[in-house]
PDB file of N, CA and C in Angstrom:
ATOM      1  N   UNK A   1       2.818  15.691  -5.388  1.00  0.00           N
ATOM      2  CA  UNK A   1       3.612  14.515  -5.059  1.00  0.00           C
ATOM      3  C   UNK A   1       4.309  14.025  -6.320  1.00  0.00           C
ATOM      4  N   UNK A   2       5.823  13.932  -6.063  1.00  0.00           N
ATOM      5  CA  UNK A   2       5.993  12.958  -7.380  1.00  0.00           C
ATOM      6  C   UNK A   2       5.550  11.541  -7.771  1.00  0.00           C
ATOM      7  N   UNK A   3       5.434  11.331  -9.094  1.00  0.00           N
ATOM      8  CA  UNK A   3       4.793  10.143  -9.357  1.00  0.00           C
ATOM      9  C   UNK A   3       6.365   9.253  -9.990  1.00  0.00           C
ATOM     10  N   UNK A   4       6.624   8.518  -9.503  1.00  0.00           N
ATOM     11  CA  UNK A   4       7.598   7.130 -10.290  1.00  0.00           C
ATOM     12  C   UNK A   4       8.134   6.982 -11.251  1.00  0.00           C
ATOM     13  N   UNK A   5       8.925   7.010 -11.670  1.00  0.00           N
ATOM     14  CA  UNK A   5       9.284   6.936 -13.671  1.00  0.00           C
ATOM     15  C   UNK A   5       8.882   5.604 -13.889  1.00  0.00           C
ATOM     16  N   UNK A   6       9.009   4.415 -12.487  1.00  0.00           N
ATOM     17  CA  UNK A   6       8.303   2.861 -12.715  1.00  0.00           C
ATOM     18  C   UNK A   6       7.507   2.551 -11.696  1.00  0.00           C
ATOM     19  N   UNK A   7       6.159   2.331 -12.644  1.00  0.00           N
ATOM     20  CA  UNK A   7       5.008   1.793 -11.721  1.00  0.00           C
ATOM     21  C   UNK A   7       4.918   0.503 -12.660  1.00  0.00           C
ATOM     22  N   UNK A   8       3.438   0.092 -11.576  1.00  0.00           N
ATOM     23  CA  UNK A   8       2.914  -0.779 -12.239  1.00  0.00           C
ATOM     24  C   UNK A   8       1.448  -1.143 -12.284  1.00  0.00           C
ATOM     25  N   UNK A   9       0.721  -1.803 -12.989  1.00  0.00           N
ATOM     26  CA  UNK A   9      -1.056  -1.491 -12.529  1.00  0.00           C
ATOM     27  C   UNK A   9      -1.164  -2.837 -11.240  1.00  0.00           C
ATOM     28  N   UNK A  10      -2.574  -1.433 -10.738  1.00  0.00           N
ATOM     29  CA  UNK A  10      -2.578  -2.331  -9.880  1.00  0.00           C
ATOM     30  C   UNK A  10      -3.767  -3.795 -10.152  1.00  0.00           C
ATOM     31  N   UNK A  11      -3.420  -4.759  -9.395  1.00  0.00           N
ATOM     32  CA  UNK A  11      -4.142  -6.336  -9.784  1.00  0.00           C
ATOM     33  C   UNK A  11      -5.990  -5.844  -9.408  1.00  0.00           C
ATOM     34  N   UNK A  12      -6.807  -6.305 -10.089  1.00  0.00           N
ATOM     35  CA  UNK A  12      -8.112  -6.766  -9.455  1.00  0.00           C
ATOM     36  C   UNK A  12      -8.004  -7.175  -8.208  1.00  0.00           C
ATOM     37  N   UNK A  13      -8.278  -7.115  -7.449  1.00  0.00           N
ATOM     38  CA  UNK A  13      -8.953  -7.007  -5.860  1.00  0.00           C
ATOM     39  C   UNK A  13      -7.373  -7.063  -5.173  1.00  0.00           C
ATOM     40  N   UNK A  14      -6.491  -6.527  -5.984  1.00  0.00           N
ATOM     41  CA  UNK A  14      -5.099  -6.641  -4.867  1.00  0.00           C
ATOM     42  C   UNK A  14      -5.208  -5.756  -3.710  1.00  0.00           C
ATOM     43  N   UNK A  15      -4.500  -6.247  -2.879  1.00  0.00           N
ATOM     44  CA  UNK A  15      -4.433  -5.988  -1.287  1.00  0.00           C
ATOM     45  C   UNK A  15      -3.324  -4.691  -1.253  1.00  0.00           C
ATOM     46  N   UNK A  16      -3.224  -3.355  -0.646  1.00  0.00           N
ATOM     47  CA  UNK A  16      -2.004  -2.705  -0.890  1.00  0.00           C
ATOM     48  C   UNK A  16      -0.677  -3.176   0.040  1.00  0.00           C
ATOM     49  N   UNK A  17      -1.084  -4.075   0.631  1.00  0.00           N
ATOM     50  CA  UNK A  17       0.287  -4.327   1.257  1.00  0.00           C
ATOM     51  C   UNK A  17       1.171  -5.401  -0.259  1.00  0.00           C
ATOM     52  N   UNK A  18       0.364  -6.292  -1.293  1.00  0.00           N
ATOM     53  CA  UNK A  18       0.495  -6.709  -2.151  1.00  0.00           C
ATOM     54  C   UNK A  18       1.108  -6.054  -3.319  1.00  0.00           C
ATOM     55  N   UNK A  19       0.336  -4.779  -3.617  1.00  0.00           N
ATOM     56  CA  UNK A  19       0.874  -3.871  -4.852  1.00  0.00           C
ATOM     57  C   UNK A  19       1.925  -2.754  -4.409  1.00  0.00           C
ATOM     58  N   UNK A  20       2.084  -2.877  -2.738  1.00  0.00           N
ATOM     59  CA  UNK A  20       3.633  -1.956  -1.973  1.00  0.00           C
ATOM     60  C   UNK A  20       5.231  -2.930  -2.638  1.00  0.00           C
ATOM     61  N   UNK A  21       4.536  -4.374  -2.458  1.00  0.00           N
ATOM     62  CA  UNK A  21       5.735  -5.278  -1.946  1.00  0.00           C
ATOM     63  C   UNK A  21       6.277  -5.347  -4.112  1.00  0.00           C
ATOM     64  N   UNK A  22       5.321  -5.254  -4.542  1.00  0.00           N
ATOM     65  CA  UNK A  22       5.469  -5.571  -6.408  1.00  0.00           C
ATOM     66  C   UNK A  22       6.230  -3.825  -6.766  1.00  0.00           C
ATOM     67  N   UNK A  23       5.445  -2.908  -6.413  1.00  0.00           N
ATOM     68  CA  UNK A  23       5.929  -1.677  -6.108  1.00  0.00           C
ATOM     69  C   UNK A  23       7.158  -1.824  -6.393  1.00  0.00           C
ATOM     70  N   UNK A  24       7.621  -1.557  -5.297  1.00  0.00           N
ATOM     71  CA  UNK A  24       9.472  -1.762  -4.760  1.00  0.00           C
ATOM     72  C   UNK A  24      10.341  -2.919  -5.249  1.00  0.00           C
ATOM     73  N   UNK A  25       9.429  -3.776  -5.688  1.00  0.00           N
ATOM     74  CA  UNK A  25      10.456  -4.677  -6.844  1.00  0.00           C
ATOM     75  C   UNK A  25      10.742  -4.487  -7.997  1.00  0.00           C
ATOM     76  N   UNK A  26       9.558  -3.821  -8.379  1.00  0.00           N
ATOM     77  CA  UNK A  26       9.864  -3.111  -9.845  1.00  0.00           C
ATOM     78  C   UNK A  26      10.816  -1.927  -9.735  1.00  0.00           C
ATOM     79  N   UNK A  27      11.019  -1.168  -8.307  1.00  0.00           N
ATOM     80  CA  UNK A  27      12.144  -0.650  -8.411  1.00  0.00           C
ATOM     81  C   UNK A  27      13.801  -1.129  -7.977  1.00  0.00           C
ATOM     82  N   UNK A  28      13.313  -1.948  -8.000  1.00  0.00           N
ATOM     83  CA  UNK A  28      14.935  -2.494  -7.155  1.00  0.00           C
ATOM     84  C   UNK A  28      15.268  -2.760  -5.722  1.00  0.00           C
ATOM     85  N   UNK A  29      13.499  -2.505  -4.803  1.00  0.00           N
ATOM     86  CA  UNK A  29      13.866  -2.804  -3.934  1.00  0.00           C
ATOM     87  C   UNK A  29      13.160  -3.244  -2.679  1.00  0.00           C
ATOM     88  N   UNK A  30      13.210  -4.022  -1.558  1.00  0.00           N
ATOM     89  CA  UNK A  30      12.379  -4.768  -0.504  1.00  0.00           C
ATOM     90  C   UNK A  30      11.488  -3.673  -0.053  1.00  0.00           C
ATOM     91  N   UNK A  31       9.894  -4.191   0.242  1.00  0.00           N
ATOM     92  CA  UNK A  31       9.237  -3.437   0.579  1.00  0.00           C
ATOM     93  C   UNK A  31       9.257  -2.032   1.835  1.00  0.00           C
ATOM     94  N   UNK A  32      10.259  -2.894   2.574  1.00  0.00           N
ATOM     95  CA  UNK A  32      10.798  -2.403   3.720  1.00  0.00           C
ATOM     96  C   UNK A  32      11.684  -1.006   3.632  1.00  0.00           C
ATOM     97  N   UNK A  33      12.583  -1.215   2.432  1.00  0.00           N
ATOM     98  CA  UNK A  33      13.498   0.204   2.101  1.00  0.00           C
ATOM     99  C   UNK A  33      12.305   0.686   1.067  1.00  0.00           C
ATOM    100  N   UNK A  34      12.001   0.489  -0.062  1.00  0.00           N
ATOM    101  CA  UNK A  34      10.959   1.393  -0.159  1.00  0.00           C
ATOM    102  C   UNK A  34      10.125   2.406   0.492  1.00  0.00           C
ATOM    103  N   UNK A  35       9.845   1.537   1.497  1.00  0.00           N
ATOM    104  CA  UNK A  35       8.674   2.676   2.399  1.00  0.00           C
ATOM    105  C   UNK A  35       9.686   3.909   3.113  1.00  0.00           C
ATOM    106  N   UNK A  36      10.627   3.182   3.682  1.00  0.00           N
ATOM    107  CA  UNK A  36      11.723   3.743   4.141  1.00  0.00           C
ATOM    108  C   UNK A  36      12.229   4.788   3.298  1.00  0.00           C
ATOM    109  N   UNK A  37      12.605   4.988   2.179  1.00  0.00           N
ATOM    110  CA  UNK A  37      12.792   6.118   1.231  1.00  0.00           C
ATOM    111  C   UNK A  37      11.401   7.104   0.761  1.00  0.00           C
ATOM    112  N   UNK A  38      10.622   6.399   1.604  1.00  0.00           N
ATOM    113  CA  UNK A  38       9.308   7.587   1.055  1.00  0.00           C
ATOM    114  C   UNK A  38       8.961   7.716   2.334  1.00  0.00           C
ATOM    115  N   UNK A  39       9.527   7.549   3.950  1.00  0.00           N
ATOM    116  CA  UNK A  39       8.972   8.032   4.902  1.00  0.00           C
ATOM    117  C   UNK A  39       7.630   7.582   5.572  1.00  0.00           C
ATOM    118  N   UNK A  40       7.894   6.196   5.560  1.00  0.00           N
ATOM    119  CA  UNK A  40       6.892   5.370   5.710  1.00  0.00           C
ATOM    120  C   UNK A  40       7.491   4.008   6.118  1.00  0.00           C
ATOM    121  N   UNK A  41       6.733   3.564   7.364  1.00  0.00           N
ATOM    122  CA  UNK A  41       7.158   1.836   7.764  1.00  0.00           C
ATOM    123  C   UNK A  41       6.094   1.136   7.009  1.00  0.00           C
ATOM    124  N   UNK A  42       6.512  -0.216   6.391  1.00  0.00           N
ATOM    125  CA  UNK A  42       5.701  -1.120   5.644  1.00  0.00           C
ATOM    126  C   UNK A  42       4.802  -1.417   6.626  1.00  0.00           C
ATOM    127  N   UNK A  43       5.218  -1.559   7.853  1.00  0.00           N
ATOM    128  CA  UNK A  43       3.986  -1.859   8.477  1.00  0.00           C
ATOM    129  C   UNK A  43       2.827  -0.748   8.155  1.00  0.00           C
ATOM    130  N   UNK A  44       3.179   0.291   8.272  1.00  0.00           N
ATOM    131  CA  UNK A  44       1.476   1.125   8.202  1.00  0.00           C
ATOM    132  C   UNK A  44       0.995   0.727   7.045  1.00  0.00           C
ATOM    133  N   UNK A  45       1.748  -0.077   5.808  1.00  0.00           N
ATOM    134  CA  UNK A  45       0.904  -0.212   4.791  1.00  0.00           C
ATOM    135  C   UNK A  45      -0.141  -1.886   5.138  1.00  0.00           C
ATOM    136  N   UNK A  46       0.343  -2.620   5.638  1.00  0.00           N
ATOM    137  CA  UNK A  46       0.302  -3.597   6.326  1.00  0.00           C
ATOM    138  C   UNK A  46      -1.041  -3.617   7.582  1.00  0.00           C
ATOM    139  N   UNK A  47      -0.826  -2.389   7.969  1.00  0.00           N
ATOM    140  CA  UNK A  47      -2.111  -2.606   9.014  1.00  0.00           C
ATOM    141  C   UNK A  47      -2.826  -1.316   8.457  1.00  0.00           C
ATOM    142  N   UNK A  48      -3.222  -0.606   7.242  1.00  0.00           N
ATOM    143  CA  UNK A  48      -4.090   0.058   6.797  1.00  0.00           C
ATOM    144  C   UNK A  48      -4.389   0.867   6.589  1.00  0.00           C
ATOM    145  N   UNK A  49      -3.106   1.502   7.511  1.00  0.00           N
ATOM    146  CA  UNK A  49      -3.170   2.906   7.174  1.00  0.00           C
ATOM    147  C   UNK A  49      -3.371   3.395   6.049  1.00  0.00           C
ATOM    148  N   UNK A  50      -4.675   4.887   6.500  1.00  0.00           N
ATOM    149  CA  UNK A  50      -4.834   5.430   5.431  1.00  0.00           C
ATOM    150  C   UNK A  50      -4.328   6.581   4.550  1.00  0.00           C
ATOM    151  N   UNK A  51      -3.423   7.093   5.863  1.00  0.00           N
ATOM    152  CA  UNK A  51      -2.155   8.218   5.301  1.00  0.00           C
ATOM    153  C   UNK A  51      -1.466   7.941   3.886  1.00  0.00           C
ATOM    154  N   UNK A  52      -0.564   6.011   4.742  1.00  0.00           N
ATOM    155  CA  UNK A  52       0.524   5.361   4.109  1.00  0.00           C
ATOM    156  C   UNK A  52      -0.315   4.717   2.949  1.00  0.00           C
ATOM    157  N   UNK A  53      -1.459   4.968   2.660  1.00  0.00           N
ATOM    158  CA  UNK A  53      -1.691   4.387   1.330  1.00  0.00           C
ATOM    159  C   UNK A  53      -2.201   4.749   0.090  1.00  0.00           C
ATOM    160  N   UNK A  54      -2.680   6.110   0.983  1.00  0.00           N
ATOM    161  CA  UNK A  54      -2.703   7.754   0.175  1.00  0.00           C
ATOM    162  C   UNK A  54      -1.055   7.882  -0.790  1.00  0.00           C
ATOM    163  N   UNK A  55       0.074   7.890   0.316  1.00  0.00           N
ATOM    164  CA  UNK A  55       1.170   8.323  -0.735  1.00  0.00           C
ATOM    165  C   UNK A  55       1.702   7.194  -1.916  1.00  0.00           C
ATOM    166  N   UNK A  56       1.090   5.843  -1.238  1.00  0.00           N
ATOM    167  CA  UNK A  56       1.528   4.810  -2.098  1.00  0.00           C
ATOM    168  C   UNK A  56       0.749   5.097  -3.277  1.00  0.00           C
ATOM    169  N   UNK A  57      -0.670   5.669  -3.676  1.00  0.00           N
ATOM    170  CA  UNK A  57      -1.040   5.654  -4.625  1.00  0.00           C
ATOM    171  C   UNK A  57      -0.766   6.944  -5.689  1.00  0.00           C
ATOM    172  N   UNK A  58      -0.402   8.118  -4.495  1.00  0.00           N
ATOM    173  CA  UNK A  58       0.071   9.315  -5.611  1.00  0.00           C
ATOM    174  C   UNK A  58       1.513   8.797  -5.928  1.00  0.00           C
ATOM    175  N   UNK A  59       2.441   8.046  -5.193  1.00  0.00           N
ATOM    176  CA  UNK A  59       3.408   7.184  -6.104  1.00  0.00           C
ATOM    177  C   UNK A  59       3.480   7.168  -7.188  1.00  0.00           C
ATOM    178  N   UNK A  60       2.327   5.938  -7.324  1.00  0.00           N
ATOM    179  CA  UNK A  60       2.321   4.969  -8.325  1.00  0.00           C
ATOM    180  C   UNK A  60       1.385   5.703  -9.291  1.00  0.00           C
ATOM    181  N   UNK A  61       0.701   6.239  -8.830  1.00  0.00           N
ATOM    182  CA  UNK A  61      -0.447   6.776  -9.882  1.00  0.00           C
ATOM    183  C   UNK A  61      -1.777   6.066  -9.905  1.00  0.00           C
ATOM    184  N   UNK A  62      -1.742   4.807  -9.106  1.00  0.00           N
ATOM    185  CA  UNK A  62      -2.770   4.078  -8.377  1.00  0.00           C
ATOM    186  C   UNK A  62      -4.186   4.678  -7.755  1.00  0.00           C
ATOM    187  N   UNK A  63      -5.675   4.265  -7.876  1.00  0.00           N
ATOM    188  CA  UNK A  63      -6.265   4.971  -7.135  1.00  0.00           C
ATOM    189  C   UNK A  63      -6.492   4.542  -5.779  1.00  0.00           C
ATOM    190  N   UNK A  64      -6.349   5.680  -4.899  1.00  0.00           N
ATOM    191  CA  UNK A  64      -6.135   5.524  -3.742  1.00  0.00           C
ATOM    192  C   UNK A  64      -7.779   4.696  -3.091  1.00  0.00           C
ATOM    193  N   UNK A  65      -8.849   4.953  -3.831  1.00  0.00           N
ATOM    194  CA  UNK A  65      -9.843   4.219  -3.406  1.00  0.00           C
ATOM    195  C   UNK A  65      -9.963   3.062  -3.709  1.00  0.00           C
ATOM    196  N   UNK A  66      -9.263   2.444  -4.465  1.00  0.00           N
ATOM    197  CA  UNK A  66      -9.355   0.779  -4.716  1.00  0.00           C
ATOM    198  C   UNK A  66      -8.483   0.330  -4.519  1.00  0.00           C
ATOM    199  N   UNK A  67      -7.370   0.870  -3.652  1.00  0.00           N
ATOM    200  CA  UNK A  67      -6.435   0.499  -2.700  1.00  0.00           C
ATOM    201  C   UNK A  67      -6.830   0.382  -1.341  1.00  0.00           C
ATOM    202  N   UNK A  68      -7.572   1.617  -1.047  1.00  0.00           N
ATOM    203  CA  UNK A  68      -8.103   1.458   0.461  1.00  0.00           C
ATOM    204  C   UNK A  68      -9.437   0.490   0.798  1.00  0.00           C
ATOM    205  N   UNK A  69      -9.993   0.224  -0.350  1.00  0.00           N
ATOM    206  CA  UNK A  69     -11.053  -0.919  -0.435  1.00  0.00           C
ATOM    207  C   UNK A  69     -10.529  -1.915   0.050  1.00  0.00           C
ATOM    208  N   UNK A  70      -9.346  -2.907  -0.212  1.00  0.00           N
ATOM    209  CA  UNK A  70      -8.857  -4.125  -0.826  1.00  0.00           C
ATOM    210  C   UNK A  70      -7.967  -4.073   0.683  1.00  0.00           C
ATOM    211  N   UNK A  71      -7.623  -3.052   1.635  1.00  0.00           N
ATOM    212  CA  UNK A  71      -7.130  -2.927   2.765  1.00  0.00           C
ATOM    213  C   UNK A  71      -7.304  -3.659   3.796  1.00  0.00           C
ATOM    214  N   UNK A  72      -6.531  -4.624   4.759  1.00  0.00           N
ATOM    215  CA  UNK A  72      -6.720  -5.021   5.403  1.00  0.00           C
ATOM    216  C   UNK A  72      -6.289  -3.851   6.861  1.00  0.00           C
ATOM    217  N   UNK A  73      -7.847  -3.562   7.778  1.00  0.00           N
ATOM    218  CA  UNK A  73      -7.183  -2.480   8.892  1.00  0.00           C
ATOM    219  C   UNK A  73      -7.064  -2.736   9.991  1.00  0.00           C
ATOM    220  N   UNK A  74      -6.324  -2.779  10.552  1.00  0.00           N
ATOM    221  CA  UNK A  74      -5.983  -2.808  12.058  1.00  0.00           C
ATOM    222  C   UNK A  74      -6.672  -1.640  12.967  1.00  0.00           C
ATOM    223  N   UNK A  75      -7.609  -2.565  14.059  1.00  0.00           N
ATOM    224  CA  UNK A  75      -8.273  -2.127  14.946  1.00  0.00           C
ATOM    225  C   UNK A  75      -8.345  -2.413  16.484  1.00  0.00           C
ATOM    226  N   UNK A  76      -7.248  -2.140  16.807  1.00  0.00           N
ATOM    227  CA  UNK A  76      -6.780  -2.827  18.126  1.00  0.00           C
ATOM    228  C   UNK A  76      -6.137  -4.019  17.557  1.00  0.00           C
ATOM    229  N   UNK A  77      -6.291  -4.742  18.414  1.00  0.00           N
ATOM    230  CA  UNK A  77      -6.256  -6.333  17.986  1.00  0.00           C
ATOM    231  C   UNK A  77      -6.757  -7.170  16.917  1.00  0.00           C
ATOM    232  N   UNK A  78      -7.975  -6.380  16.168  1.00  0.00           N
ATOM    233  CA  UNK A  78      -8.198  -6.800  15.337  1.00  0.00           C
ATOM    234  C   UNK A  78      -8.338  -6.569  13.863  1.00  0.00           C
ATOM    235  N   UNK A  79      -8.073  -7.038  12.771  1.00  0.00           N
ATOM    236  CA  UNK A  79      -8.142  -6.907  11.717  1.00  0.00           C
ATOM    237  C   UNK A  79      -9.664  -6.830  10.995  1.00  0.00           C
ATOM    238  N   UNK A  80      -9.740  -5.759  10.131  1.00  0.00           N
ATOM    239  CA  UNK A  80     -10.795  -6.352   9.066  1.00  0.00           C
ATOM    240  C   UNK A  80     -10.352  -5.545   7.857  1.00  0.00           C
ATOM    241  N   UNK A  81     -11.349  -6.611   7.247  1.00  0.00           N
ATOM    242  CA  UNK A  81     -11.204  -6.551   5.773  1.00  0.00           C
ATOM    243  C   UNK A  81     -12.813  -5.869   5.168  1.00  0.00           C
ATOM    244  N   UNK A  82     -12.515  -4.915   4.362  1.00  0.00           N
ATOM    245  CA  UNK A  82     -14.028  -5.010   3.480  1.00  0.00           C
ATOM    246  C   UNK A  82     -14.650  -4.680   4.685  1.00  0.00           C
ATOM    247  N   UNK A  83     -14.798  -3.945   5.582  1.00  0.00           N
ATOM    248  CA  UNK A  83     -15.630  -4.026   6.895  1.00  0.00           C
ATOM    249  C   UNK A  83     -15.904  -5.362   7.650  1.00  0.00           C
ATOM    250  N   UNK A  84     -15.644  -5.784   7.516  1.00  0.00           N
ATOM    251  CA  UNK A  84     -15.829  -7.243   8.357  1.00  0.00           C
ATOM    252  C   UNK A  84     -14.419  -7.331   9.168  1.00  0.00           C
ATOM    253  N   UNK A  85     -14.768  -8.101  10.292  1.00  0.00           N
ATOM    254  CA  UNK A  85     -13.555  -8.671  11.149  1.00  0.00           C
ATOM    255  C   UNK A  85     -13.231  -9.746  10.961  1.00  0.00           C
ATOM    256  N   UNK A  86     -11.542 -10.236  10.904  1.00  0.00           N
ATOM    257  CA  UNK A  86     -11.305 -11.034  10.710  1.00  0.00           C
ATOM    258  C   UNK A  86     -10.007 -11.760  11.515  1.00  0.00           C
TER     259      UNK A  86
END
């Protein structure tokens, strides 16, 4: 996968829908065309997917496990975080 000529680190307990949206500002652009140029809707980063957050981290150079930690996932109707529902 290519990795970014601009990343950025990611925050203590940041959320990846959080370090997608900083992502794409550091390149010039809304989270929305970002994902969109890498073949990806912000939403899957958004509801947890674990595909869409796999490529966000070979991106960035990010690890993909303390991205998918900090994930909020969509489960039907419901969200959780950290294993818990919320």
């Amino acid at each position: 996968m290519t990795r970014l000529p601009l990343t950025i680190p990611l925050g203590p307990s940041e959320t990846p829908t959080s370090f997608t949206s900083r992502l794409a500002a550091e390149n010039g652009l809304t989270a929305d065309e970002f994902c969109g140029d890498w073949g990806l809707a912000f939403v899957q980063i958004i509801w947890g997917d674990r595909r869409a957050i796999a490529k966000i981290a070979d991106l960035s150079g990010a690890y993909q496990t303390s991205l998918q930690e900090q994930a909020f996932v969509r489960h039907d109707r419901i969200f959780r975080h950290m294993g818990q529902p919320i």
